[in-house]
Structures are given as structure tokens and as C-alpha cells.
PDB file of N, CA and C in Angstrom:
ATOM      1  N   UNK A   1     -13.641   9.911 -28.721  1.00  0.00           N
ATOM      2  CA  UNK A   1     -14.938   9.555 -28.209  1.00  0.00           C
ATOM      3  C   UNK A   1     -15.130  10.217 -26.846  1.00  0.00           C
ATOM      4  N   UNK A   2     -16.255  10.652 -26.760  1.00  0.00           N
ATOM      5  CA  UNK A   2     -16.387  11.846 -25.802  1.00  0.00           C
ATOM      6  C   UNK A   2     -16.796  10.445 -23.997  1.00  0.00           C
ATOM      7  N   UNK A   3     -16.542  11.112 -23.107  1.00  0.00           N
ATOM      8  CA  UNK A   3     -16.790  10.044 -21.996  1.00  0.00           C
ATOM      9  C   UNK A   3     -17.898  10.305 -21.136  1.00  0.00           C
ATOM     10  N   UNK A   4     -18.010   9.314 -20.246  1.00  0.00           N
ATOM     11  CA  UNK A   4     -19.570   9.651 -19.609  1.00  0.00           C
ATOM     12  C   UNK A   4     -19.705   8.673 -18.703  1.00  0.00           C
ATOM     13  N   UNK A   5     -19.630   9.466 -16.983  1.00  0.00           N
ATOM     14  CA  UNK A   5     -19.339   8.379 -16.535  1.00  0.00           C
ATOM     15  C   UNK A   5     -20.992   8.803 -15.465  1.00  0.00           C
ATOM     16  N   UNK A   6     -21.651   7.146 -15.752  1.00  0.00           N
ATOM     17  CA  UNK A   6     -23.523   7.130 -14.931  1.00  0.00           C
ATOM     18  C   UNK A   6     -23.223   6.919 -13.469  1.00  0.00           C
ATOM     19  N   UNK A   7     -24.029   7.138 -12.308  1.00  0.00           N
ATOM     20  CA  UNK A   7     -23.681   7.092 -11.309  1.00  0.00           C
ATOM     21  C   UNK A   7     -25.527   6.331 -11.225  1.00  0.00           C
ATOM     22  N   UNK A   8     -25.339   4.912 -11.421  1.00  0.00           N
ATOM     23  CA  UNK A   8     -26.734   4.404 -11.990  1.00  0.00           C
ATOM     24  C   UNK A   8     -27.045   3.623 -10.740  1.00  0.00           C
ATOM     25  N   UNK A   9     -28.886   3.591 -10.727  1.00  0.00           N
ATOM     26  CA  UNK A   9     -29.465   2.418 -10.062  1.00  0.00           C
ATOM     27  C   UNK A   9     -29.947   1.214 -10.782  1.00  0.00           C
ATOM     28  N   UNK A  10     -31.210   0.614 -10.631  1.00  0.00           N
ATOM     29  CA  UNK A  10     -31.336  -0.762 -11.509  1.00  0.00           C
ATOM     30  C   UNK A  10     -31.707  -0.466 -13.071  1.00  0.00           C
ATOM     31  N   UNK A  11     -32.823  -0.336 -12.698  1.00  0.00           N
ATOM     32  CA  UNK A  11     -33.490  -0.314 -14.045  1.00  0.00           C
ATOM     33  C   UNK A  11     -33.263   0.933 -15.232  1.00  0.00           C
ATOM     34  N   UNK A  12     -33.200   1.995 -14.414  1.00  0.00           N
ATOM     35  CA  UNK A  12     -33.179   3.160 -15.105  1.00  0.00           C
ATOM     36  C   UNK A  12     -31.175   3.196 -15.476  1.00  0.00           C
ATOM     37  N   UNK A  13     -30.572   2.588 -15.217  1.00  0.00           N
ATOM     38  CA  UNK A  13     -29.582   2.678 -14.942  1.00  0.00           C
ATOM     39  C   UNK A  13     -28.689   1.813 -16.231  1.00  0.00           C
ATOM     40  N   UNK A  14     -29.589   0.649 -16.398  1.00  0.00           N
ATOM     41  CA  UNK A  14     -29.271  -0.002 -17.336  1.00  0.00           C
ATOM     42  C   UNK A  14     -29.735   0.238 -18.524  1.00  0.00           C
ATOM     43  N   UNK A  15     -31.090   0.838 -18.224  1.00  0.00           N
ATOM     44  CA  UNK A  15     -31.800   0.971 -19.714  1.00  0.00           C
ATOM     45  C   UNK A  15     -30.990   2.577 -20.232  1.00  0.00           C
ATOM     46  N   UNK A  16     -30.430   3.207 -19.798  1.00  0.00           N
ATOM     47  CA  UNK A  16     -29.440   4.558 -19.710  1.00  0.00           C
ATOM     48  C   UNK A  16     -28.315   3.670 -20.364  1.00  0.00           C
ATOM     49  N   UNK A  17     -27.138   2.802 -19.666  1.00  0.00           N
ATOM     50  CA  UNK A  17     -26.460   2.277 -20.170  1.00  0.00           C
ATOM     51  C   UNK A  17     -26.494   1.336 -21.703  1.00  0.00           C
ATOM     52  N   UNK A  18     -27.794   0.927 -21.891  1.00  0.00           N
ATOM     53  CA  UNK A  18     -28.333   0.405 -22.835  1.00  0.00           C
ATOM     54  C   UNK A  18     -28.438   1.111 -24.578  1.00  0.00           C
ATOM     55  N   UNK A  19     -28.561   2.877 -24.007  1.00  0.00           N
ATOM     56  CA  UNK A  19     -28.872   3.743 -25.144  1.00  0.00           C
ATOM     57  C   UNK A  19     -27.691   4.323 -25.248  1.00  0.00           C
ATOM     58  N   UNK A  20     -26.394   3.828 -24.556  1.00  0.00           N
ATOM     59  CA  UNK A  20     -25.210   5.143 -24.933  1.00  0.00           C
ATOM     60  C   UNK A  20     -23.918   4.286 -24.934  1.00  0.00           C
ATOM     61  N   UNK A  21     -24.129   2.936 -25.193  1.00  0.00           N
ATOM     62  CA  UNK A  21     -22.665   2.616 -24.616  1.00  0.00           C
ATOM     63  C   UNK A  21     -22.157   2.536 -26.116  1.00  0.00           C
ATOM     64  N   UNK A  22     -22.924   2.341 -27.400  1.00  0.00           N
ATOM     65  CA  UNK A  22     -22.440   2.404 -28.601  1.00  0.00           C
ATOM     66  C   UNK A  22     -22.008   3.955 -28.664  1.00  0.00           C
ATOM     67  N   UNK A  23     -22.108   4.893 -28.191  1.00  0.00           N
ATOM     68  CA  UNK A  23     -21.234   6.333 -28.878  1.00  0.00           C
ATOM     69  C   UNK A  23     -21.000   6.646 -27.625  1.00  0.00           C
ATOM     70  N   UNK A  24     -20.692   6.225 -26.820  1.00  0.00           N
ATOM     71  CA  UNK A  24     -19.774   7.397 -26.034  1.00  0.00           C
ATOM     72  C   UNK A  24     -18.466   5.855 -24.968  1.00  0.00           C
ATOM     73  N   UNK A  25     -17.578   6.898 -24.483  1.00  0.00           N
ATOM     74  CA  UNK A  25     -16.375   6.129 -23.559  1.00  0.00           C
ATOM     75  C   UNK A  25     -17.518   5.899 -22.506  1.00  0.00           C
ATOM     76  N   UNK A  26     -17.813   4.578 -21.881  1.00  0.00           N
ATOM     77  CA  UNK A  26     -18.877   4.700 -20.865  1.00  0.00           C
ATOM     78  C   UNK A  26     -18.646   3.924 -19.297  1.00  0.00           C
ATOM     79  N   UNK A  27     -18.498   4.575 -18.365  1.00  0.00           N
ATOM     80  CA  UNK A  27     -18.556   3.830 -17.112  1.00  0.00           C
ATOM     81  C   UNK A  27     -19.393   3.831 -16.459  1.00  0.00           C
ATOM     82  N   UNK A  28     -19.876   2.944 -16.083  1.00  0.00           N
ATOM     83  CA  UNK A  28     -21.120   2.887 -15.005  1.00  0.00           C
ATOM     84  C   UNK A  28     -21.021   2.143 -13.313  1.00  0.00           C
ATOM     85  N   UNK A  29     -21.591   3.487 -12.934  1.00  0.00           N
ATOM     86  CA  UNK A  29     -21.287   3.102 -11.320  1.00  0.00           C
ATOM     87  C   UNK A  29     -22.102   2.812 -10.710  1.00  0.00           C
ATOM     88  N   UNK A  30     -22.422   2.004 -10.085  1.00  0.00           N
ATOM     89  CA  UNK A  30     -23.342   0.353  -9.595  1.00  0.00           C
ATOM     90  C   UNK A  30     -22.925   0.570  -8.188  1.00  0.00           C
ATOM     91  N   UNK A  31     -24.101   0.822  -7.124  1.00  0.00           N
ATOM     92  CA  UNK A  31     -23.697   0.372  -5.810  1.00  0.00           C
ATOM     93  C   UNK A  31     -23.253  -1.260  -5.055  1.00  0.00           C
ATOM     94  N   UNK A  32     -24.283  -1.958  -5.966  1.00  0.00           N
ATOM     95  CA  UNK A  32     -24.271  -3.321  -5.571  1.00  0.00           C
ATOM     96  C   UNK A  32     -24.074  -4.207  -6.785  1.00  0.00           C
ATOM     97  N   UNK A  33     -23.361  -5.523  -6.469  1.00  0.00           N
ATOM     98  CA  UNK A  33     -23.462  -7.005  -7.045  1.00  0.00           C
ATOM     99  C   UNK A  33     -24.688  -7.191  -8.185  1.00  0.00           C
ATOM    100  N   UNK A  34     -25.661  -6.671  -7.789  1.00  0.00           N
ATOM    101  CA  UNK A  34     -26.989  -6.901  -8.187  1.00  0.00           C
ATOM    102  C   UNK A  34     -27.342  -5.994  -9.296  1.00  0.00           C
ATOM    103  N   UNK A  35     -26.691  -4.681  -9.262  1.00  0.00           N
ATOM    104  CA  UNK A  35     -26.196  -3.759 -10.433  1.00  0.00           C
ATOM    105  C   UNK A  35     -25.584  -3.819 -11.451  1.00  0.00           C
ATOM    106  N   UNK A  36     -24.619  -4.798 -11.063  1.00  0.00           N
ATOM    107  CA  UNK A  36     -23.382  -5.105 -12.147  1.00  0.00           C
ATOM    108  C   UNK A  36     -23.709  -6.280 -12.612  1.00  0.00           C
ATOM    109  N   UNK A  37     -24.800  -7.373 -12.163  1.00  0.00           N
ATOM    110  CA  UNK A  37     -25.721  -8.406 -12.676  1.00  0.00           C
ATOM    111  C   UNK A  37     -26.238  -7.582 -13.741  1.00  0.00           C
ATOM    112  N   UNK A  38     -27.114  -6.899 -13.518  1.00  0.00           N
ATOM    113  CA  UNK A  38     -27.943  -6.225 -14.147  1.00  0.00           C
ATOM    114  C   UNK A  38     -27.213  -5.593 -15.569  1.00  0.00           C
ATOM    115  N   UNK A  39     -25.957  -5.561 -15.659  1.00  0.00           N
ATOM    116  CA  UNK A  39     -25.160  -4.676 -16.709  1.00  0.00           C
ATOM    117  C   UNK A  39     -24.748  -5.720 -17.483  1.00  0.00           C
ATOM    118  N   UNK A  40     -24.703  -7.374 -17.215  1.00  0.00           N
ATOM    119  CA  UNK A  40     -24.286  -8.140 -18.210  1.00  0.00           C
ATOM    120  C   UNK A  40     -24.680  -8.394 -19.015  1.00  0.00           C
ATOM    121  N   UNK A  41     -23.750  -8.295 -20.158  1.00  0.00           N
ATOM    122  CA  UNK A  41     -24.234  -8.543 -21.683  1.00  0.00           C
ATOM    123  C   UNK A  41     -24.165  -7.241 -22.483  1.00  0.00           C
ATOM    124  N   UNK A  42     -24.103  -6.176 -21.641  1.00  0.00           N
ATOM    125  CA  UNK A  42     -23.951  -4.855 -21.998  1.00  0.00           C
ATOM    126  C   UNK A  42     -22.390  -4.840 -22.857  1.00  0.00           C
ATOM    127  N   UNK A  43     -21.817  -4.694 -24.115  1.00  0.00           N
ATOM    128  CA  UNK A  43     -20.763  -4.466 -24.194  1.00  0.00           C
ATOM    129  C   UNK A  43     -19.867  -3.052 -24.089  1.00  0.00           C
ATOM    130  N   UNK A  44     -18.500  -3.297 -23.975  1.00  0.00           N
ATOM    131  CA  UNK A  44     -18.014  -1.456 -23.958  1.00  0.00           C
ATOM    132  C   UNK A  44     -18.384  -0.599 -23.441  1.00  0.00           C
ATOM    133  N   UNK A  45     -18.170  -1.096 -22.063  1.00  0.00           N
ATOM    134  CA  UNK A  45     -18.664  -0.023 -20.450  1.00  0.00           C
ATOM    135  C   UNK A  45     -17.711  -0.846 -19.912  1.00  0.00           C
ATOM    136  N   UNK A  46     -17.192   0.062 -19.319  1.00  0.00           N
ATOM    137  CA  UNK A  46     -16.475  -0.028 -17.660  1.00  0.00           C
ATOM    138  C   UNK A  46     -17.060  -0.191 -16.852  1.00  0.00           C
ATOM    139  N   UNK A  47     -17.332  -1.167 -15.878  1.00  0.00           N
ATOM    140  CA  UNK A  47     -18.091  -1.252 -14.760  1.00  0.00           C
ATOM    141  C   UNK A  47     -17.575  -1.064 -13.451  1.00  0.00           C
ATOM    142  N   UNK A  48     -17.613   0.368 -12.344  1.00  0.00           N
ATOM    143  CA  UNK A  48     -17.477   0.266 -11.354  1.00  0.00           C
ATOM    144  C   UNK A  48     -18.685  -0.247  -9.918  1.00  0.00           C
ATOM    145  N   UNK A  49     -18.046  -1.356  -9.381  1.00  0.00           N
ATOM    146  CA  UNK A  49     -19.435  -1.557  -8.122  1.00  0.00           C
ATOM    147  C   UNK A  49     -18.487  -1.355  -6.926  1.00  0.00           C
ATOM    148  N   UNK A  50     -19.531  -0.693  -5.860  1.00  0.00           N
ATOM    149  CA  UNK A  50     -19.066  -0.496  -4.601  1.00  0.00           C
ATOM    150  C   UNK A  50     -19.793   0.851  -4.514  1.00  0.00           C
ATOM    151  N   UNK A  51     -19.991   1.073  -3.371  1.00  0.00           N
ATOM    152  CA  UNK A  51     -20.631   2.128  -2.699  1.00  0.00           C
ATOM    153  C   UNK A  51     -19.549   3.347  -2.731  1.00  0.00           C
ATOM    154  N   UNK A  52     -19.834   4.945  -3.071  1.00  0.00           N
ATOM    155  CA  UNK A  52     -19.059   5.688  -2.609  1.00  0.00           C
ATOM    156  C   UNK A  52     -19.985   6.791  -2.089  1.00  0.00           C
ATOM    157  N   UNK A  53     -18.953   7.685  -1.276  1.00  0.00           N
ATOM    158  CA  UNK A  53     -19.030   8.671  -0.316  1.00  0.00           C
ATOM    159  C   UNK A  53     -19.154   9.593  -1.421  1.00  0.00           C
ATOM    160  N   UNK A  54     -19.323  10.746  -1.435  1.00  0.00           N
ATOM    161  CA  UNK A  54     -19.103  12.490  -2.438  1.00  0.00           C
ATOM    162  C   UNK A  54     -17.620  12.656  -2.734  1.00  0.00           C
ATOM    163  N   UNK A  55     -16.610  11.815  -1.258  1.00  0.00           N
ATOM    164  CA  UNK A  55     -14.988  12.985  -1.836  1.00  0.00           C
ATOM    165  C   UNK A  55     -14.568  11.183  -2.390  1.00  0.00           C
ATOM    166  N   UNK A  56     -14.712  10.027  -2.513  1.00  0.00           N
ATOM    167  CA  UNK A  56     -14.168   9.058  -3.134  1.00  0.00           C
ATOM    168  C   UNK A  56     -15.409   9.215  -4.458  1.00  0.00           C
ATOM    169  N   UNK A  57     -16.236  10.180  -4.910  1.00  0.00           N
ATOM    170  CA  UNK A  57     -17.238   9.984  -6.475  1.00  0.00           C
ATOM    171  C   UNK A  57     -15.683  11.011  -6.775  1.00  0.00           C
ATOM    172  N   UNK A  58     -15.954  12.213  -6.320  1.00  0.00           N
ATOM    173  CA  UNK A  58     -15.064  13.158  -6.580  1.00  0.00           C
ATOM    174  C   UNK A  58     -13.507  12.405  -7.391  1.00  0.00           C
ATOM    175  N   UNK A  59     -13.128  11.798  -6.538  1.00  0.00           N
ATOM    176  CA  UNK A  59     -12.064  11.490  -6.806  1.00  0.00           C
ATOM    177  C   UNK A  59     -11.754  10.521  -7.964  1.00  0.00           C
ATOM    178  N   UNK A  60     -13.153   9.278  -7.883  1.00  0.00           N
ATOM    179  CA  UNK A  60     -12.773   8.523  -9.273  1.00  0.00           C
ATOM    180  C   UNK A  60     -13.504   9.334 -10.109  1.00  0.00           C
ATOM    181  N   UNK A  61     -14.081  11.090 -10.101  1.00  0.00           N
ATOM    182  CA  UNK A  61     -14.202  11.553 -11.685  1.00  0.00           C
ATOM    183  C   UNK A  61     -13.230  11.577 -12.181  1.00  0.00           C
ATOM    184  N   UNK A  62     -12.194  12.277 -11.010  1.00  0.00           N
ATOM    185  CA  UNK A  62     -10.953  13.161 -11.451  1.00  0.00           C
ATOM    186  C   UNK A  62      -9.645  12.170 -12.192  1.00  0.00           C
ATOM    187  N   UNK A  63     -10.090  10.752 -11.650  1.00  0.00           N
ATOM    188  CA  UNK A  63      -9.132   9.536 -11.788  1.00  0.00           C
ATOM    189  C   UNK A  63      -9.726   9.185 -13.178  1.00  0.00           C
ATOM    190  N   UNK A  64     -10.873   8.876 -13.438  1.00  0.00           N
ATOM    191  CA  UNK A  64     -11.500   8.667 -14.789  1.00  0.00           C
ATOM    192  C   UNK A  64     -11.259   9.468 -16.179  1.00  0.00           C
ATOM    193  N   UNK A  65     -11.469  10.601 -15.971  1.00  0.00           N
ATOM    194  CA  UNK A  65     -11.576  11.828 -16.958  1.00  0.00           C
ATOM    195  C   UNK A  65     -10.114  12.058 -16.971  1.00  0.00           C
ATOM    196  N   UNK A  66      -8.930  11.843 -16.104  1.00  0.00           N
ATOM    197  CA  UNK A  66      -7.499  12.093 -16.292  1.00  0.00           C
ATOM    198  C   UNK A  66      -7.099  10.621 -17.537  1.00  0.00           C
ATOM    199  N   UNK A  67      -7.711   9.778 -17.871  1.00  0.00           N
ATOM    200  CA  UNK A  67      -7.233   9.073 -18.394  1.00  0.00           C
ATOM    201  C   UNK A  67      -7.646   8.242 -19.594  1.00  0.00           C
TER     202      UNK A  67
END
């Protein structure tokens, strides 16, 4: 199963997560609490929340896609 990791806001973010989490490996990255609200009920996604910088996105691609 091919992977795909969203770097999502609210709405557009969920309704994205909404159309792909049945065919693909899926993580979704949520700045806030209020994001990862927003993702419940969603099944078979990984949910990352917390804010990142460019070299910590960088780094959990490289941490994600290695595994």
C-alpha cells in the first residue's frame, strides 16, 4: 500500500483525509488539538499533532517513509 503523508489544516484537511484513508498508508499532520478533534472517527490514519519547523517536516518524512 502506497503511503501519503497530508501536512493538513481543518476542513480541507479532513475532507482530504476523508477520501484516501481507505487506499493508501495515511498520516496526517495537524498543527493543533483542534485538528486531531477534527480527524476523529476517521479510521486507519496515523495522526501526527504539533507544530513543525521545514528541517523537523524534513525529518519526520525521512522517519515516516523509512518505515
Amino acid at each position: 500500500m502506497k503511503k501519503i503523508c497530508l501536512f493538513a489544516g481543518t476542513t480541507e484537511g479532513r475532507r482530504l483525509a476523508e477520501a484516501l484513508h481507505k487506499s493508501y498508508d495515511l498520516t496526517v499532520c495537524v498543527a493543533t488539538e483542534y485538528g486531531e478533534v477534527l480527524l476523529d472517527g476517521i479510521y486507519y490514519i496515523t495522526v501526527h499533532t504539533g507544530r513543525m519547523d521545514s528541517e523537523q517536516m524534513m525529518a519526520f518524512l525521512v522517519k515516516t517513509t523509512l518505515n
